[in-house]
PDB file of N, CA and C in Angstrom:
ATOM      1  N   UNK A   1       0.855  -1.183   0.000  1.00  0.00           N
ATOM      2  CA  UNK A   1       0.000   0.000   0.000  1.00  0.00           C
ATOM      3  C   UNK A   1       0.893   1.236   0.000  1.00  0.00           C
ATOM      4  N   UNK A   2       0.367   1.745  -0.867  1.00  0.00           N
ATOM      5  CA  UNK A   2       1.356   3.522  -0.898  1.00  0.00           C
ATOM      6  C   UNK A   2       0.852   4.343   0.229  1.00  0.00           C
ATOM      7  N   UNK A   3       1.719   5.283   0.028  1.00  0.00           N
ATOM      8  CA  UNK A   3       1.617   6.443   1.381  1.00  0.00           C
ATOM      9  C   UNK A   3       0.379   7.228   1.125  1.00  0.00           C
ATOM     10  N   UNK A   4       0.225   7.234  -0.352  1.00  0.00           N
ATOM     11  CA  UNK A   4      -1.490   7.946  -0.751  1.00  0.00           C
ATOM     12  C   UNK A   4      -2.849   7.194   0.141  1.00  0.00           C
ATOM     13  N   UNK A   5      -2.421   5.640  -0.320  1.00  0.00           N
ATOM     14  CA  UNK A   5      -3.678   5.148   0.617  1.00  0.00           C
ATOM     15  C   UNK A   5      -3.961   5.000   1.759  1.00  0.00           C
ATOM     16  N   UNK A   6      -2.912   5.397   2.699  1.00  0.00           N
ATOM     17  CA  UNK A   6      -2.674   5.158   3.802  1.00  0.00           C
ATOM     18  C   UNK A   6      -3.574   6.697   4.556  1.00  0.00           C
ATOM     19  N   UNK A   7      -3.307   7.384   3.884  1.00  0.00           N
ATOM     20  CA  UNK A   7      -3.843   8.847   4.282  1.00  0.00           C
ATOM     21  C   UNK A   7      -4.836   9.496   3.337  1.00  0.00           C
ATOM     22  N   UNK A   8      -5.376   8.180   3.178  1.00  0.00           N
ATOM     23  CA  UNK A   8      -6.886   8.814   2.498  1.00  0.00           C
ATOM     24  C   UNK A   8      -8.192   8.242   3.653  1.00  0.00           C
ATOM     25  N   UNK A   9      -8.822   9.378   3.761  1.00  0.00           N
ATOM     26  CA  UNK A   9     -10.054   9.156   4.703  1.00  0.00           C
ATOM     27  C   UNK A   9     -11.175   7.869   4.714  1.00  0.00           C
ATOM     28  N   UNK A  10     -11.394   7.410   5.347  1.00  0.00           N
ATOM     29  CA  UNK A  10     -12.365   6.061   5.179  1.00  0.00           C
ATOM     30  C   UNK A  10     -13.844   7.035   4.636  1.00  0.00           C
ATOM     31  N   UNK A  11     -14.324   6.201   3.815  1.00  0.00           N
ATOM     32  CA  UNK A  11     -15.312   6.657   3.015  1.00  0.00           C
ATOM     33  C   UNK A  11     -16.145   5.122   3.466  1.00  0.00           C
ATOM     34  N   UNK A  12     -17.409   5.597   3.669  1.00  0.00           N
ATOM     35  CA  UNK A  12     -18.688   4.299   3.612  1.00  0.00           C
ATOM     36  C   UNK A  12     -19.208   4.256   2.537  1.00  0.00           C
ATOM     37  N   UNK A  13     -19.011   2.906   2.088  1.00  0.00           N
ATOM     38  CA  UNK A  13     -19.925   2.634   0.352  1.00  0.00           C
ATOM     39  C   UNK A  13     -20.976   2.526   0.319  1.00  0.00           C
ATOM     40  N   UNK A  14     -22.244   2.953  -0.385  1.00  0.00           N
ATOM     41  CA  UNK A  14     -23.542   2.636  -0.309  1.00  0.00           C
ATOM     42  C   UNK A  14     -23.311   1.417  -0.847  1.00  0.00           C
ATOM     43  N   UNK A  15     -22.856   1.184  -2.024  1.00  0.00           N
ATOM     44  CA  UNK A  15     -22.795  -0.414  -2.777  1.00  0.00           C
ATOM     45  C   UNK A  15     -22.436  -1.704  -1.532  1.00  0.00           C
ATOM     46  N   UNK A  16     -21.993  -1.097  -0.512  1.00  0.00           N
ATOM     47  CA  UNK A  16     -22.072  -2.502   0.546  1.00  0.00           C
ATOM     48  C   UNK A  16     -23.227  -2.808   1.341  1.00  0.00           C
ATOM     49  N   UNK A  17     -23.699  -1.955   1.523  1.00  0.00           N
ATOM     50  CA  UNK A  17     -25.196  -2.459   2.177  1.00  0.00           C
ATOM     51  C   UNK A  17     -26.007  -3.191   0.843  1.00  0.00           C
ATOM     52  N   UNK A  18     -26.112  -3.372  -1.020  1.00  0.00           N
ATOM     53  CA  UNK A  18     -26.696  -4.555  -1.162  1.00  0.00           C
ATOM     54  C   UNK A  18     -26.152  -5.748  -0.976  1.00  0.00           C
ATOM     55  N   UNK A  19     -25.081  -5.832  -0.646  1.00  0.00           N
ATOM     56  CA  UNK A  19     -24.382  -7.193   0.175  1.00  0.00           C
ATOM     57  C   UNK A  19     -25.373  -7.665   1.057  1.00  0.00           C
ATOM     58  N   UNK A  20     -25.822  -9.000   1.041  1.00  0.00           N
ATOM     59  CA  UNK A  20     -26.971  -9.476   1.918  1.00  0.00           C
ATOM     60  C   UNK A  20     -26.611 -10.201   3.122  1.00  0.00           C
ATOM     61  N   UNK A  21     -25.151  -9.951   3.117  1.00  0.00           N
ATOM     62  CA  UNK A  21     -23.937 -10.663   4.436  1.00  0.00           C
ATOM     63  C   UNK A  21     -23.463  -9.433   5.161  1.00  0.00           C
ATOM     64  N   UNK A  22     -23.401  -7.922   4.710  1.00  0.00           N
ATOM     65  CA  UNK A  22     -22.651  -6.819   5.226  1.00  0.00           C
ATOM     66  C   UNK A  22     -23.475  -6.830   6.624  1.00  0.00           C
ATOM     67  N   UNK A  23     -24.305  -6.464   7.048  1.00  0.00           N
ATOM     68  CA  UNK A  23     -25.492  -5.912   8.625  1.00  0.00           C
ATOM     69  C   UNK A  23     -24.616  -7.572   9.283  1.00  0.00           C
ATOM     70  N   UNK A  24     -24.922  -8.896   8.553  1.00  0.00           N
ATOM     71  CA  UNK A  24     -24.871  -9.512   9.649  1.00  0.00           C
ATOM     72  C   UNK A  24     -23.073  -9.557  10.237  1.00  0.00           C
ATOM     73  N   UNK A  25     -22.601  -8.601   9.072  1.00  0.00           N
ATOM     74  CA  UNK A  25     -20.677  -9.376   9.273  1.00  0.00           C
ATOM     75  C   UNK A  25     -20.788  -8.108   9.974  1.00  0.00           C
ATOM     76  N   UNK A  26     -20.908  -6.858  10.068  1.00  0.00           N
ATOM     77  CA  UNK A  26     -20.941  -6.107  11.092  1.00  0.00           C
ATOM     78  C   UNK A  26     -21.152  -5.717  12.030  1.00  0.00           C
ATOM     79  N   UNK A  27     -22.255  -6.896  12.283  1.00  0.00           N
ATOM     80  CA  UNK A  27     -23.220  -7.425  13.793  1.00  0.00           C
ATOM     81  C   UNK A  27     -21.916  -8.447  14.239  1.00  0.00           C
ATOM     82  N   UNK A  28     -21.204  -9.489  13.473  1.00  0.00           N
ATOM     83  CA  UNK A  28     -20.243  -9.833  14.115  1.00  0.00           C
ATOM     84  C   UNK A  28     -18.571  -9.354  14.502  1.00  0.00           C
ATOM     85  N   UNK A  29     -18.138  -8.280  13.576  1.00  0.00           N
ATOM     86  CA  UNK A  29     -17.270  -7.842  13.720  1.00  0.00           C
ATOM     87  C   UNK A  29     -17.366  -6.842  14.717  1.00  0.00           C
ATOM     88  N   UNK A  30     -18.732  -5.919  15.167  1.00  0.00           N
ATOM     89  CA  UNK A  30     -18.608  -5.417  16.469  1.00  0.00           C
ATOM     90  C   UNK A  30     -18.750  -6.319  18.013  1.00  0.00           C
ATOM     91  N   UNK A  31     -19.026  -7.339  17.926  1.00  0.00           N
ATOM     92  CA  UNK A  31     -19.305  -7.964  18.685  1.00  0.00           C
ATOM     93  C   UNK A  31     -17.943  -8.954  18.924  1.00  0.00           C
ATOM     94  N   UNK A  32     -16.952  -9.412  18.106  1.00  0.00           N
ATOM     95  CA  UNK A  32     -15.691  -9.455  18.192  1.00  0.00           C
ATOM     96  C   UNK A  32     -14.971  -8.584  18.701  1.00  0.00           C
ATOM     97  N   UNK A  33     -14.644  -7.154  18.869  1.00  0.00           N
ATOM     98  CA  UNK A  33     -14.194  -6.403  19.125  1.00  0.00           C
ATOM     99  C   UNK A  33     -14.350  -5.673  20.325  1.00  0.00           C
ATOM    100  N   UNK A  34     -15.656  -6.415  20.934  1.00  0.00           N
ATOM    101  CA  UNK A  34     -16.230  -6.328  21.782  1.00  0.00           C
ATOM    102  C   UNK A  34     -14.818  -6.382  23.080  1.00  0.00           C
ATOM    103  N   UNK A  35     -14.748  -7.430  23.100  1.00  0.00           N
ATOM    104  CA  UNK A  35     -13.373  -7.740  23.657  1.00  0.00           C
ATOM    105  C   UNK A  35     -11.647  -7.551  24.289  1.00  0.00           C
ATOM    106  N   UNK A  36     -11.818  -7.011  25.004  1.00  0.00           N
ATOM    107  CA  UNK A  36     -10.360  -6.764  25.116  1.00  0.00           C
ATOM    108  C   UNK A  36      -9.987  -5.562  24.353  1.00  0.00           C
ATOM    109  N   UNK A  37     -10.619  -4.559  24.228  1.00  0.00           N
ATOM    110  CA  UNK A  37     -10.701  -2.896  23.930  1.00  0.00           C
ATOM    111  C   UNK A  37     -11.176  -1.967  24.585  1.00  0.00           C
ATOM    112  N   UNK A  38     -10.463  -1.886  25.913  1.00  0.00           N
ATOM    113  CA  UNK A  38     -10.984  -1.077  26.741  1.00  0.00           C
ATOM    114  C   UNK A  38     -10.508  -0.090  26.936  1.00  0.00           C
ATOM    115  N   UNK A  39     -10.438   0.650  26.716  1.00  0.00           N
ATOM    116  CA  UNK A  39      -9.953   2.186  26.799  1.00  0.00           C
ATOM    117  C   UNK A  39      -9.895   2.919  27.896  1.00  0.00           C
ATOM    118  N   UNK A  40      -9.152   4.179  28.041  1.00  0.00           N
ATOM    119  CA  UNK A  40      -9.581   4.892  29.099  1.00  0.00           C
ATOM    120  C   UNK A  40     -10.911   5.223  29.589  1.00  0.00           C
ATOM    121  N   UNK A  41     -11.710   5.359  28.864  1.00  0.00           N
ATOM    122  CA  UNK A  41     -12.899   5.621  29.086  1.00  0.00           C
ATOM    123  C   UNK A  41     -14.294   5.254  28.118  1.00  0.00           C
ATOM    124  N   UNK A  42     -15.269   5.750  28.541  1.00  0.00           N
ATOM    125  CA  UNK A  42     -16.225   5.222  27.281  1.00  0.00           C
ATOM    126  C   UNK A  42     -16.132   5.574  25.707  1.00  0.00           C
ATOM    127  N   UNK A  43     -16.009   7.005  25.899  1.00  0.00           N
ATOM    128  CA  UNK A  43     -15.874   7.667  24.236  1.00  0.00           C
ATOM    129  C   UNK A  43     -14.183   7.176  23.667  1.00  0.00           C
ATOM    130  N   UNK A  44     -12.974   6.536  24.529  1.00  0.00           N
ATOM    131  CA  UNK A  44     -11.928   5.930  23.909  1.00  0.00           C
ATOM    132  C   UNK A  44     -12.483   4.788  23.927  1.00  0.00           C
ATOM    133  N   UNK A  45     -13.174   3.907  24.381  1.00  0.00           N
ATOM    134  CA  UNK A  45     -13.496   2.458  23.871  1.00  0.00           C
ATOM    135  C   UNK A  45     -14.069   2.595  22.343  1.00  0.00           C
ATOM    136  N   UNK A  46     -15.065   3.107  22.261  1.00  0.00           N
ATOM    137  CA  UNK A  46     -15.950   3.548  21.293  1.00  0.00           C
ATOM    138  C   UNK A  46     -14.609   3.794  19.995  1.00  0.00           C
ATOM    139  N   UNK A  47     -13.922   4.728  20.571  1.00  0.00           N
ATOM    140  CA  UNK A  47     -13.026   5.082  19.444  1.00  0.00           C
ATOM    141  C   UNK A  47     -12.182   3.710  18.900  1.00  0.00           C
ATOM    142  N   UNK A  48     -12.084   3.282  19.460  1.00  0.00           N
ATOM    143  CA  UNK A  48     -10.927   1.978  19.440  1.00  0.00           C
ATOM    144  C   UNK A  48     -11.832   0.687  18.971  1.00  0.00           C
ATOM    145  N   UNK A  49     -12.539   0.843  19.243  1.00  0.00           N
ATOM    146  CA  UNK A  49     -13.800  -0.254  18.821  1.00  0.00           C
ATOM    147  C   UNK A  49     -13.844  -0.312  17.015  1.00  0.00           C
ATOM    148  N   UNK A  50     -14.260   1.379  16.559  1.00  0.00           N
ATOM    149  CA  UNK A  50     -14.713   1.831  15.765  1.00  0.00           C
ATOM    150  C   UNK A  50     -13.754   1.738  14.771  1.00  0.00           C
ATOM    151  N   UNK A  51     -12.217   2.096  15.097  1.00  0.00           N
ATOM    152  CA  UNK A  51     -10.869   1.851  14.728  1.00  0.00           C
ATOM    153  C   UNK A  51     -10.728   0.437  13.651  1.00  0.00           C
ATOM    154  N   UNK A  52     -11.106  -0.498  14.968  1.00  0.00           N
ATOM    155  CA  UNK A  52     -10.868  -1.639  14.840  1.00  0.00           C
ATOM    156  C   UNK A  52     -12.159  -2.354  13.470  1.00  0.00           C
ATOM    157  N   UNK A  53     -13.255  -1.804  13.975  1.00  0.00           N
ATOM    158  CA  UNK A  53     -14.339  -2.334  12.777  1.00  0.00           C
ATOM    159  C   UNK A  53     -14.241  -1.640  11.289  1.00  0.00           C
ATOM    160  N   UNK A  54     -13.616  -0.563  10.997  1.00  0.00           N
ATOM    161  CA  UNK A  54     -12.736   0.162  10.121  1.00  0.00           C
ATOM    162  C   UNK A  54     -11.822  -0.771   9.147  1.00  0.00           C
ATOM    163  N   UNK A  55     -11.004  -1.738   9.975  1.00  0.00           N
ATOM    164  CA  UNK A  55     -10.233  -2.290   9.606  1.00  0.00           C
ATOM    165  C   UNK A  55     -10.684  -3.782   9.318  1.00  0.00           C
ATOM    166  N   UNK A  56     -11.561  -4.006   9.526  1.00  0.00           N
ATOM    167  CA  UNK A  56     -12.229  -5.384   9.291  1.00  0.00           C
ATOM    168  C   UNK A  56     -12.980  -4.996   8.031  1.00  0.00           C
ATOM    169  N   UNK A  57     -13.854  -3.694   8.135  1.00  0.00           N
ATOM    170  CA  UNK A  57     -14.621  -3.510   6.745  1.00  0.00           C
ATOM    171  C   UNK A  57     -13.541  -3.160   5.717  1.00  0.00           C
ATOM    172  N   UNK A  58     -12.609  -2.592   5.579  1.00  0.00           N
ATOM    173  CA  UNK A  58     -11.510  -2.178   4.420  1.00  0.00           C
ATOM    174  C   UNK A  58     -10.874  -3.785   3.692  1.00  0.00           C
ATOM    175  N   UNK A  59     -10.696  -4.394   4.939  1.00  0.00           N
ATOM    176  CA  UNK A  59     -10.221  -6.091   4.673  1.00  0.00           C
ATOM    177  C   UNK A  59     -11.258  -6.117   3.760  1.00  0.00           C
ATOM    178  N   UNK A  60     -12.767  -6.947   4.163  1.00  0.00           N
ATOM    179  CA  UNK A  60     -13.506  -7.451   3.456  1.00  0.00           C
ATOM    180  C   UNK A  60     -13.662  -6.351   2.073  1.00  0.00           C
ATOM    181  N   UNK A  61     -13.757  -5.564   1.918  1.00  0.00           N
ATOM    182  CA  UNK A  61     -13.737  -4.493   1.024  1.00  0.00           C
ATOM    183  C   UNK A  61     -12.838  -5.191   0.086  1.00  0.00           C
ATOM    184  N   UNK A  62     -11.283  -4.897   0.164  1.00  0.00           N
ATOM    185  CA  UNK A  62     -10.563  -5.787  -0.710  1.00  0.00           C
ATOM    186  C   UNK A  62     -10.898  -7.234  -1.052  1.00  0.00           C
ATOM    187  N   UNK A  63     -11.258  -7.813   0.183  1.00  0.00           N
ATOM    188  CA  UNK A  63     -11.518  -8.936  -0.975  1.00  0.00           C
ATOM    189  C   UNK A  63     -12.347  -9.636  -1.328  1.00  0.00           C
ATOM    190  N   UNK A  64     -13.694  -8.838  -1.444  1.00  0.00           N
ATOM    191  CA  UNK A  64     -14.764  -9.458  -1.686  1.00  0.00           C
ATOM    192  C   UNK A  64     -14.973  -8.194  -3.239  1.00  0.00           C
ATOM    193  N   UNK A  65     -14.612  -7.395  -3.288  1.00  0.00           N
ATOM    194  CA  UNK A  65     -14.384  -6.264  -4.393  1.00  0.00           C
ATOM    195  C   UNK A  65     -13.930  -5.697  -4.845  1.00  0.00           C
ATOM    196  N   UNK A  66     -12.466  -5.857  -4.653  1.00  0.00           N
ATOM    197  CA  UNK A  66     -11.285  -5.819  -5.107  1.00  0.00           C
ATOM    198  C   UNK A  66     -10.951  -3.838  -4.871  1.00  0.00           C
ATOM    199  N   UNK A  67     -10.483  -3.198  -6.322  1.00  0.00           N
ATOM    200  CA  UNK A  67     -10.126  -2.336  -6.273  1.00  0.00           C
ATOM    201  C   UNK A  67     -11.277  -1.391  -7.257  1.00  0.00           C
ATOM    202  N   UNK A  68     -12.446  -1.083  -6.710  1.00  0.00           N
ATOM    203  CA  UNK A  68     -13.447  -0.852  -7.347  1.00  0.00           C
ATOM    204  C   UNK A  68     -13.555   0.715  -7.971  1.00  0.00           C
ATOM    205  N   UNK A  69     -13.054   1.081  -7.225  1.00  0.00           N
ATOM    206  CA  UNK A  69     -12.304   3.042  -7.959  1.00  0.00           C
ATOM    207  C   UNK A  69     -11.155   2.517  -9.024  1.00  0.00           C
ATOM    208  N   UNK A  70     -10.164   2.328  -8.828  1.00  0.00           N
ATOM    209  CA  UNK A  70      -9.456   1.670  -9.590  1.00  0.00           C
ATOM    210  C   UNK A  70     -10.054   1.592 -11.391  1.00  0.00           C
ATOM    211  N   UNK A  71     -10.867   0.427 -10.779  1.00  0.00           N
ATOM    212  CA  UNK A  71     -11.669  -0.178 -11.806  1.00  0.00           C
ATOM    213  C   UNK A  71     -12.673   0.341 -12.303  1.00  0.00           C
ATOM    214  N   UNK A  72     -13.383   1.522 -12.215  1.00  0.00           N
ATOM    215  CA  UNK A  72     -13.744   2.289 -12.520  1.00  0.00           C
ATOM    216  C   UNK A  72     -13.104   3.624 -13.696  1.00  0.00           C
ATOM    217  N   UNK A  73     -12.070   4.056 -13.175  1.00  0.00           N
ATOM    218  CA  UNK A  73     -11.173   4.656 -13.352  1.00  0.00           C
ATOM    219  C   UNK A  73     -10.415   4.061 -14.729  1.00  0.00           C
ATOM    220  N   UNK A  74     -10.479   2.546 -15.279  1.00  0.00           N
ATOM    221  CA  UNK A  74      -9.725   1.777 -16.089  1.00  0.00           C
ATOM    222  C   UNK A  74     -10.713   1.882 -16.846  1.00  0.00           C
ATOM    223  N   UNK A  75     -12.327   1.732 -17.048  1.00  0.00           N
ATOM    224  CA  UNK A  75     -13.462   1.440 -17.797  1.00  0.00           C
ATOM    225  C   UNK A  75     -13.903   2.890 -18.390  1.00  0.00           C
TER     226      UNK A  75
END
């Protein structure tokens, strides 16, 4: 990953909510995370939680749809 993608802002896709697996993988990926993220306080749990489910949706992102700007961008 380049230094561009690294410092580009997380954007939410509408195209993932018709995924008919996204609500329930996000019902489990917060509930994973649930775990052993405790923060100083409530609004740092939250943050760290949120962090963490960030990084689970960008995963599945790649590889359930590869590089879809990209690919856009090529067409």
């Amino acid at each position: 990953m380049n230094q561009w993608n690294q410092n580009r802002p997380f954007r939410f896709e509408a195209f993932w909510l018709r995924d008919p697996k996204f609500i329930e993988k996000m019902k489990t990926w917060w509930k994973e995370n649930e775990n052993g993220r405790e923060g100083r306080n409530k609004m740092h749990t939250l943050q760290l939680r949120l962090k963490d489910l960030k990084g689970n949706i960008k995963q599945w992102n790649r590889e359930e749809f590869g590089n879809v700007h990209k690919d856009n961008e090529q067409l």
